[in-house]
Protein backbone atom coordinates (compact mmCIF):
# COMPACT_ATOMS: atom_id res chain seq x y z
CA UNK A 1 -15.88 -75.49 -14.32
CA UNK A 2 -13.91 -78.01 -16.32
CA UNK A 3 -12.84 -77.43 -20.35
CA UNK A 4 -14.30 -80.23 -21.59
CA UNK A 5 -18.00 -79.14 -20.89
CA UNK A 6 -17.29 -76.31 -23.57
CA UNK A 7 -15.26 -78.26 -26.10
CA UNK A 8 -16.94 -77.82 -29.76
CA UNK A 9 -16.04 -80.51 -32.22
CA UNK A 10 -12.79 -80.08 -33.36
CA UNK A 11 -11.26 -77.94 -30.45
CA UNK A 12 -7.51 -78.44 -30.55
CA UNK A 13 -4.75 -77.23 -28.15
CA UNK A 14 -6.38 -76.78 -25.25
CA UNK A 15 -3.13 -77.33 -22.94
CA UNK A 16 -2.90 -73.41 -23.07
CA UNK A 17 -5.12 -72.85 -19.54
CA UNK A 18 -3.37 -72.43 -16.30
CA UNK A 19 -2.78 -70.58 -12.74
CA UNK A 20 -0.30 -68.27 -11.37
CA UNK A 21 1.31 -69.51 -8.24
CA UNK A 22 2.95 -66.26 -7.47
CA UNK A 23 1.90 -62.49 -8.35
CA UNK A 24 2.03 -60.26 -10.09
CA UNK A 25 0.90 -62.10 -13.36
CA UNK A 26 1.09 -60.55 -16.85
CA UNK A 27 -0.43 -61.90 -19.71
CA UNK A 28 -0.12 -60.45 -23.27
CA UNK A 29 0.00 -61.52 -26.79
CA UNK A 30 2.26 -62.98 -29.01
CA UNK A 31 5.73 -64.26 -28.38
CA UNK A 32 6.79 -60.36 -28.79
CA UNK A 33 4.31 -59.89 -25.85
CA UNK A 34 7.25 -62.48 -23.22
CA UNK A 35 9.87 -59.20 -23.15
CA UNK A 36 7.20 -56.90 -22.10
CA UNK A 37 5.83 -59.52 -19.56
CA UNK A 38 9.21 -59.25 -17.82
CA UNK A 39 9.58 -55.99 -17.71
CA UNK A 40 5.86 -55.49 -16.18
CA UNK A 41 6.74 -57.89 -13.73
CA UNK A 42 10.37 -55.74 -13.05
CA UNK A 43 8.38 -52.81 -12.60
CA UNK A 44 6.67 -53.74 -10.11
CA UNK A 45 8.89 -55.48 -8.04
CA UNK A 46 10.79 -52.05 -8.29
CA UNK A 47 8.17 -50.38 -6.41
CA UNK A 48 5.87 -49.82 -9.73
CA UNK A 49 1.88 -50.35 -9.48
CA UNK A 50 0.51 -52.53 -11.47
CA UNK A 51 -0.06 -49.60 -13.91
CA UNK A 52 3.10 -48.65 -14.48
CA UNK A 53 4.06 -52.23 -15.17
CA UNK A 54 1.69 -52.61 -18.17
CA UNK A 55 2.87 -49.23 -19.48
CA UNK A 56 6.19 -50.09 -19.25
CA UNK A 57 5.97 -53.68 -20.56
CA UNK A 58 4.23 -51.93 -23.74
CA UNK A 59 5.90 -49.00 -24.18
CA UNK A 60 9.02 -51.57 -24.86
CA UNK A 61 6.92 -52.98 -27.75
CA UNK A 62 6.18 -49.61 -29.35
CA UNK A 63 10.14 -49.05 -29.34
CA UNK A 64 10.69 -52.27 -30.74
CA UNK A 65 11.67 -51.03 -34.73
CA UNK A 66 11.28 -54.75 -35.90
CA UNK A 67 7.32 -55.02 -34.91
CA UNK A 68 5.43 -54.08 -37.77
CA UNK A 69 2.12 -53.97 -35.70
CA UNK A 70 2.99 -51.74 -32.66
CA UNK A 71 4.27 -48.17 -32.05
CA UNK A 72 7.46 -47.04 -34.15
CA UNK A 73 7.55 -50.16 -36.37
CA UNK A 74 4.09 -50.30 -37.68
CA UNK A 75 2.61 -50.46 -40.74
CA UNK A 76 0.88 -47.56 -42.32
CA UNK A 77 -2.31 -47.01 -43.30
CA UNK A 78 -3.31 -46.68 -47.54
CA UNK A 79 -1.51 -43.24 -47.89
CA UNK A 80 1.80 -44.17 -46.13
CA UNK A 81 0.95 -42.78 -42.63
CA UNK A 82 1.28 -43.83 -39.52
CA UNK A 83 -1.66 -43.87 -37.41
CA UNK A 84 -1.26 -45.23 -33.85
CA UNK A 85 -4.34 -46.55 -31.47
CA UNK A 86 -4.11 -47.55 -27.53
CA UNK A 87 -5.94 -48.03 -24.78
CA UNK A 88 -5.55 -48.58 -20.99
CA UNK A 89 -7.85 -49.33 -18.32
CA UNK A 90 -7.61 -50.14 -14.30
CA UNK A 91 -10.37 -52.54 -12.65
CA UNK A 92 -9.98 -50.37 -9.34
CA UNK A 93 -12.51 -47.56 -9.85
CA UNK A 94 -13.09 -48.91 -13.25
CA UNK A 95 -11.30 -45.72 -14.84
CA UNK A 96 -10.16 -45.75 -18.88
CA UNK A 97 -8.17 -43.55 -21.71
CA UNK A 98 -7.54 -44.49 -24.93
CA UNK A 99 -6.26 -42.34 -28.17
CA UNK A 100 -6.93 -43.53 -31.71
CA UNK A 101 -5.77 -42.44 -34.86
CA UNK A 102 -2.43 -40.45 -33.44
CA UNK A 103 0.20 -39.44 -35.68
CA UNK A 104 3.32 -38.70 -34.77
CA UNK A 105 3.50 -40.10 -30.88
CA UNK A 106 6.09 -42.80 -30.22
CA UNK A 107 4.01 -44.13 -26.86
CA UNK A 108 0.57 -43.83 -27.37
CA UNK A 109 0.23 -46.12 -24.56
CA UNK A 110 1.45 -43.26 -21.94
CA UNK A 111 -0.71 -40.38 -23.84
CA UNK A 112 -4.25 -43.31 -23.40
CA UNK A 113 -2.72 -43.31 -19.82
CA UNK A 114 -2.69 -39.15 -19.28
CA UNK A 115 -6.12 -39.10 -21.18
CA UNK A 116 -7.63 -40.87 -18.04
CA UNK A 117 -5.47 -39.32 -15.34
CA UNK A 118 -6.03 -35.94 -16.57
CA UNK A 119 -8.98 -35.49 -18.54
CA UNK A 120 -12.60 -36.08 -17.74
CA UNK A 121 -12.81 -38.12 -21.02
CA UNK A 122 -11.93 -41.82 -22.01
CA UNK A 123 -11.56 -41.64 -25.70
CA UNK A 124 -9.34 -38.75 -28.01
CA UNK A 125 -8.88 -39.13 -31.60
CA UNK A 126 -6.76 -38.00 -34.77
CA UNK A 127 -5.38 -34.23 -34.18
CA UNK A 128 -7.13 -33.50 -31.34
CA UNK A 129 -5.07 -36.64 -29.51
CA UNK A 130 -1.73 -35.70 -30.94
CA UNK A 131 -2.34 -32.23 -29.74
CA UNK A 132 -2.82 -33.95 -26.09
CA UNK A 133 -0.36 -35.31 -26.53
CA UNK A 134 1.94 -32.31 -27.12
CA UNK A 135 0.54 -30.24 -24.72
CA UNK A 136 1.41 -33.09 -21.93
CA UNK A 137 4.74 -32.95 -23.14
CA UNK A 138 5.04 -35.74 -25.81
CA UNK A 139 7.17 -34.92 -28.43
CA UNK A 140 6.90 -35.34 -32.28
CA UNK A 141 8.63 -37.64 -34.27
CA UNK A 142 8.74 -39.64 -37.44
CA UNK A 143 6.87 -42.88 -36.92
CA UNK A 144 7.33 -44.61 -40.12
CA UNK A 145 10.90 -46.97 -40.30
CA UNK A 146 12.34 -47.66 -43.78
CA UNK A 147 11.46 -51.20 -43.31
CA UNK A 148 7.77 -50.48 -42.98
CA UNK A 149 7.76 -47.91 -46.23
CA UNK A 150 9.28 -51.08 -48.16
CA UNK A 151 6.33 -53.12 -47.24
CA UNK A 152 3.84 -50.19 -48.38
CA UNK A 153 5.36 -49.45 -51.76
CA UNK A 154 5.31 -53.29 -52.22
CA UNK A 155 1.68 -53.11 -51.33
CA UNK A 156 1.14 -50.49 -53.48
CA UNK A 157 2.43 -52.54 -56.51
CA UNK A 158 0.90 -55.64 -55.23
CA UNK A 159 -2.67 -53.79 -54.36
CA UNK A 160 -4.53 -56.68 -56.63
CA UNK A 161 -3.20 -59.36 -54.21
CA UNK A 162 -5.15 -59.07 -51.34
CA UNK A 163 -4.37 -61.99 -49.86
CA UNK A 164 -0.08 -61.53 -49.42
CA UNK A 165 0.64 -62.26 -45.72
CA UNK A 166 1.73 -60.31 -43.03
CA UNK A 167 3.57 -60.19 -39.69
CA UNK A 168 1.28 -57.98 -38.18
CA UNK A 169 -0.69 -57.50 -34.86
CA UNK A 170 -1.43 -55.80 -31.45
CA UNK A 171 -0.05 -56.42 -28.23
CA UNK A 172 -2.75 -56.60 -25.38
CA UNK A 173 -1.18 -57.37 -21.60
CA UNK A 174 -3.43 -57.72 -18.81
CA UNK A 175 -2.18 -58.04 -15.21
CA UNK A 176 -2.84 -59.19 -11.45
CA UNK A 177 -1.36 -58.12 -8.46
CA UNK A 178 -1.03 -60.01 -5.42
CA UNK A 179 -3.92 -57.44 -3.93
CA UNK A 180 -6.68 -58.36 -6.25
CA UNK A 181 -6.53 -55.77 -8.05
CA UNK A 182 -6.47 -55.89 -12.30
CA UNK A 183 -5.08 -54.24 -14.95
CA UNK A 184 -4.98 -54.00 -18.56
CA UNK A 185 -3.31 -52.07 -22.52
CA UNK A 186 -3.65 -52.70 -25.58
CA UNK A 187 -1.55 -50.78 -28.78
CA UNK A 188 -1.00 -51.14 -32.50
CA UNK A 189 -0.48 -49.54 -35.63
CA UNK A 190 -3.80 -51.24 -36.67
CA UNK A 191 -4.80 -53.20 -39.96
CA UNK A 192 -2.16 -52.67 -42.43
CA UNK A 193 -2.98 -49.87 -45.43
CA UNK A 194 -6.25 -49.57 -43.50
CA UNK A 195 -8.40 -46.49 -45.04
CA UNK A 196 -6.71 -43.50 -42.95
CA UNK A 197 -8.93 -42.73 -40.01
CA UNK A 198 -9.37 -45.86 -39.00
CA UNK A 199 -10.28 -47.62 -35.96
CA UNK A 200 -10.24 -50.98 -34.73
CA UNK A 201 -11.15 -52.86 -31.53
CA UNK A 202 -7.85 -51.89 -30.08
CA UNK A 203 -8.72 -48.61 -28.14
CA UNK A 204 -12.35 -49.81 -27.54
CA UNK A 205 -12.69 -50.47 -23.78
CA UNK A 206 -14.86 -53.30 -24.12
CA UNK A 207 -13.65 -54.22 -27.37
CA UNK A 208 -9.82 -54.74 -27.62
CA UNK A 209 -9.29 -54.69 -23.75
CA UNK A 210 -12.10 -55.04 -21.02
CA UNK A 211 -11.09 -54.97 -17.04
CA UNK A 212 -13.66 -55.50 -14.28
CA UNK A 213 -11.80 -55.70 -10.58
CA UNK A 214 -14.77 -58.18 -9.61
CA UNK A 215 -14.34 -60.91 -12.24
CA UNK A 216 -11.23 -60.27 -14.35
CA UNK A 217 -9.58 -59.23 -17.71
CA UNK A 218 -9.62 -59.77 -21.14
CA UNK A 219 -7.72 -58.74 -24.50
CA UNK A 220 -7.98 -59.42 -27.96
CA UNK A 221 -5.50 -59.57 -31.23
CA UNK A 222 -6.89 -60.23 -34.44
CA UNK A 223 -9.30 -58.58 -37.15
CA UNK A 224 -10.73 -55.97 -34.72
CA UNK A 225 -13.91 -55.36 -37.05
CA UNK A 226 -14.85 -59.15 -36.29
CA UNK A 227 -13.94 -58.31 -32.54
CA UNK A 228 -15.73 -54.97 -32.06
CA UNK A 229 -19.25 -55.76 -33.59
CA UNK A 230 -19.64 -58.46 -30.66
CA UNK A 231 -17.79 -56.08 -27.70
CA UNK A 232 -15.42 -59.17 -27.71
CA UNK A 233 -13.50 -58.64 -24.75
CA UNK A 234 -16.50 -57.55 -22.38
CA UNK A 235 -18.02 -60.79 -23.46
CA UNK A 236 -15.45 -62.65 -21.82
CA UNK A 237 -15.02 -61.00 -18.41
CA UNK A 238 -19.16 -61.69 -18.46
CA UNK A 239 -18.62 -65.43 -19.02
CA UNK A 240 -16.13 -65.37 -16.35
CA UNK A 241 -18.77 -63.84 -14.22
CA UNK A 242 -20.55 -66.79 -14.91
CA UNK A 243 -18.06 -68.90 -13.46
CA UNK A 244 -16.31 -70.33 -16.75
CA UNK A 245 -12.37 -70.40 -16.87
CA UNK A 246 -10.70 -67.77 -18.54
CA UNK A 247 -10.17 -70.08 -21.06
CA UNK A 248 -13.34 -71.40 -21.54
CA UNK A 249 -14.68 -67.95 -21.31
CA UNK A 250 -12.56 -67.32 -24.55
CA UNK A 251 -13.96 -70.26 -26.09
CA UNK A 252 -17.82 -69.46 -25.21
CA UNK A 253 -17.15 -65.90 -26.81
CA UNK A 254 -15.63 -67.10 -30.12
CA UNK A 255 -17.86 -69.96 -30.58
CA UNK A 256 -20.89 -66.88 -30.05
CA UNK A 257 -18.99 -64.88 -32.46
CA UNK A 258 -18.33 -67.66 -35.15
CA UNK A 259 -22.36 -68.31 -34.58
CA UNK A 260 -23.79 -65.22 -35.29
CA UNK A 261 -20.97 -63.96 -37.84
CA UNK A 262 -21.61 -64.80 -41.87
CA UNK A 263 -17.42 -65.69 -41.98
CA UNK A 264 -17.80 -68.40 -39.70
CA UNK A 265 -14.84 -69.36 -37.13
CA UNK A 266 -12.14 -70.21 -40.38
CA UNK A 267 -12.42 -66.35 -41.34
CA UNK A 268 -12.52 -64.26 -38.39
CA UNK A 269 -9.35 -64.56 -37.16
CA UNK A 270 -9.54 -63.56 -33.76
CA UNK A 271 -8.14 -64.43 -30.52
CA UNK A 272 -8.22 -63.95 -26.75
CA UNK A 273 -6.68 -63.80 -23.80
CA UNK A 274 -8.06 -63.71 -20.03
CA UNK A 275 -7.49 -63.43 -16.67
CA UNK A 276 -9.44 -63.97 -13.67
CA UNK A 277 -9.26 -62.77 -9.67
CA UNK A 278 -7.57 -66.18 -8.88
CA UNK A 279 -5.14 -65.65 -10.89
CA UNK A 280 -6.08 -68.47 -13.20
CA UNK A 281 -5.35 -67.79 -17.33
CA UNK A 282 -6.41 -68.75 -20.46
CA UNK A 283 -6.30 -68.12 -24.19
CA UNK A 284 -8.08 -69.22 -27.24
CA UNK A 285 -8.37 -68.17 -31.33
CA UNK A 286 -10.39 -69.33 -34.32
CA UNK A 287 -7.28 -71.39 -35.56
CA UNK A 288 -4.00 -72.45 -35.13
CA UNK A 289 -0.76 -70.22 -34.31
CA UNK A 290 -1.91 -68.13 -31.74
CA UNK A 291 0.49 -68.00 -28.93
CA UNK A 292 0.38 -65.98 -25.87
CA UNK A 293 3.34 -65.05 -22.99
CA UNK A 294 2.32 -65.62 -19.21
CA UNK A 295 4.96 -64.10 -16.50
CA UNK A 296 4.90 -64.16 -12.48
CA UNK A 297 7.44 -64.64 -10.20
CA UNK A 298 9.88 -67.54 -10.98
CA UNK A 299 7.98 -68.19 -14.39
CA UNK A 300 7.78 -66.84 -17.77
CA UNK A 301 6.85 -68.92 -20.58
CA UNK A 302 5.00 -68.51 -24.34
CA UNK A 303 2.18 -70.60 -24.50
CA UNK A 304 0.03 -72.27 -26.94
CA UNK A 305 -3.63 -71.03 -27.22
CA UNK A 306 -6.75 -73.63 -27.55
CA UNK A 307 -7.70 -73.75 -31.36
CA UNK A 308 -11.14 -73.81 -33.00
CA UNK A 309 -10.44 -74.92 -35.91
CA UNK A 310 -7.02 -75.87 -37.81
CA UNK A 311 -6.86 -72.57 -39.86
CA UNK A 312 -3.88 -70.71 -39.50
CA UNK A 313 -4.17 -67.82 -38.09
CA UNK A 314 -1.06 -66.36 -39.56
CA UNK A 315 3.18 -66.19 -39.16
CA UNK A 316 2.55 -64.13 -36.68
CA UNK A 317 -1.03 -62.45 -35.92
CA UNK A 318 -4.28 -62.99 -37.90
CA UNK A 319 -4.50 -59.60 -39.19
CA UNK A 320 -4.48 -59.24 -42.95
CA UNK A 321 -4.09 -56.48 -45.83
CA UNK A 322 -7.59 -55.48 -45.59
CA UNK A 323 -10.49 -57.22 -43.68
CA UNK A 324 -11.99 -60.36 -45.13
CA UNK A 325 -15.39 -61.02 -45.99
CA UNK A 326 -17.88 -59.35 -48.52
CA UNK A 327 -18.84 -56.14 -46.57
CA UNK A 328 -15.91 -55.45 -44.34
């Protein structure tokens, strides 16, 4: 179904759609999101599953000591703490784990992972996660770098200056593999000096990351409050089911959003990516900035996503201080 029939006034970049030629495809987040692409697409080519190539792919971002929105790098929350979220999720036999709140876990990516291969649950939280964690054989470390602790105790003296930008976000990757079959993590160190305990769209199937084997996948980087009240990312596999483009499908769901949400489309900052069974992608955000990496075989590129409007959406990830708006 072409773009145009879902343009809303205003709608700028909308180059960013495509289609893989050759599988498997990875798509993720962010320019930090093209390393981790590569990798995913390594692993499998090594004899990985799909599974292990999105673990892989993000388990390089939470390493990476220079992201201040994923794994080892992150921001803290209010009291200087660490608190890590994940989530992964396989289309075949729609099976999901996720952790939220972990302290103290370098990969919470791999502990979401073990939480669905070896529990009955999807979702473990705060101490009971890290203690998962440790009993699967994780080991404890010090999560907060000496860059990220110079950000807080700026924050701390700058607490009446809400507004001071941030390099800050989640990496989501969704993949394909030449089988049909889908894919899909998400991690991050959440909102910046968020009150400690909590929880954004990130580990949220449905919210941060949504995978359905018949349709497609979906991710989402942004404010997660203004993703998680609308079950973002299971909104746009359902377009898809409806036959839109992954990109258009991102479109329809932030246009619904902006709709129903007092911010309105210049303050939600949110953005998605998607996926479908053909292997055709897409990605879209409330405003401009938003860029997402796409990697198959003989391609890997950062794209631009479609815009709805021509608010930045920040250096590098819409995610802000604290949430915007009167009662978030």
């Amino acid at each position: 179904m072409a773009l145009l029939m879902f343009n809303p006034p205003g709608l700028r970049g909308a180059e960013g759609e495509g289609q893989a030629t050759q599988f498997p495809l990875f798509v993720s987040t962010w320019p930090f999101g093209q390393p981790a692409n590569e990798l995913a697409r390594k692993t499998v080519e090594r004899g990985g599953s799909l599974l292990d190539g999105i673990e892989a792919g993000i388990r390089l971002t939470e390493a990476d000591f220079k992201n201040l929105s994923v794994g080892i790098g992150g921001l803290p929350n209010r009291d200087g703490v660490v608190q890590l979220d994940a989530c992964i999720m396989v289309g075949r036999g729609h099976q999901a784990g996720a952790v939220a709140a972990i302290e103290g876990i370098l990969h919470p990516i791999s502990v979401a992972r073990k939480v669905m291969e070896e529990t009955p649950h999807v979702l473990l939280v705060g101490q009971g996660a890290q203690d998962f964690a440790v009993d699967q054989g994780f080991s404890l470390q010090p999560l907060l770098t000496a860059t990220a602790r110079e950000e807080w105790r700026k924050w701390q003296a700058k607490q009446s200056d809400p507004k001071r930008d941030l390099n800050h976000d989640t990496i989501a990757m969704i993949g394909l593999d030449a089988a049909g079959n889908l894919a899909g993590g998400c991690s991050t160190s959440g909102l910046a000096y968020k009150l400690p305990g909590r929880v954004g769209d990130s580990p949220l199937i449905g919210d941060g990351l949504y995978v359905d084997n018949e349709v497609g996948a979906a991710g989402a980087t942004g404010v997660g409050e203004n993703v998680l009240r609308y079950c973002g990312s299971f909104l746009v596999v359902e377009f898809m089911r409806q036959g839109l483009h992954p990109q258009a499908a991102c479109i329809k769901t932030i246009e619904r959003i902006a709709r129903l949400d007092p911010l309105g489309v210049d303050e939600l900052f949110i953005n998605f990516i998607a996926i479908d069974k053909a292997g055709r992608f897409g990605a879209a955000g409330t405003g401009e900035g938003f860029e997402y990496a796409v990697t198959y075989p003989g391609s890997s590129e950062v794209r631009d996503s479609a815009a709805l409007s021509s608010r930045s959406v920040g250096a590098i990830g819409g995610n802000q201080p604290e949430p915007r708006g009167e009662n978030r």
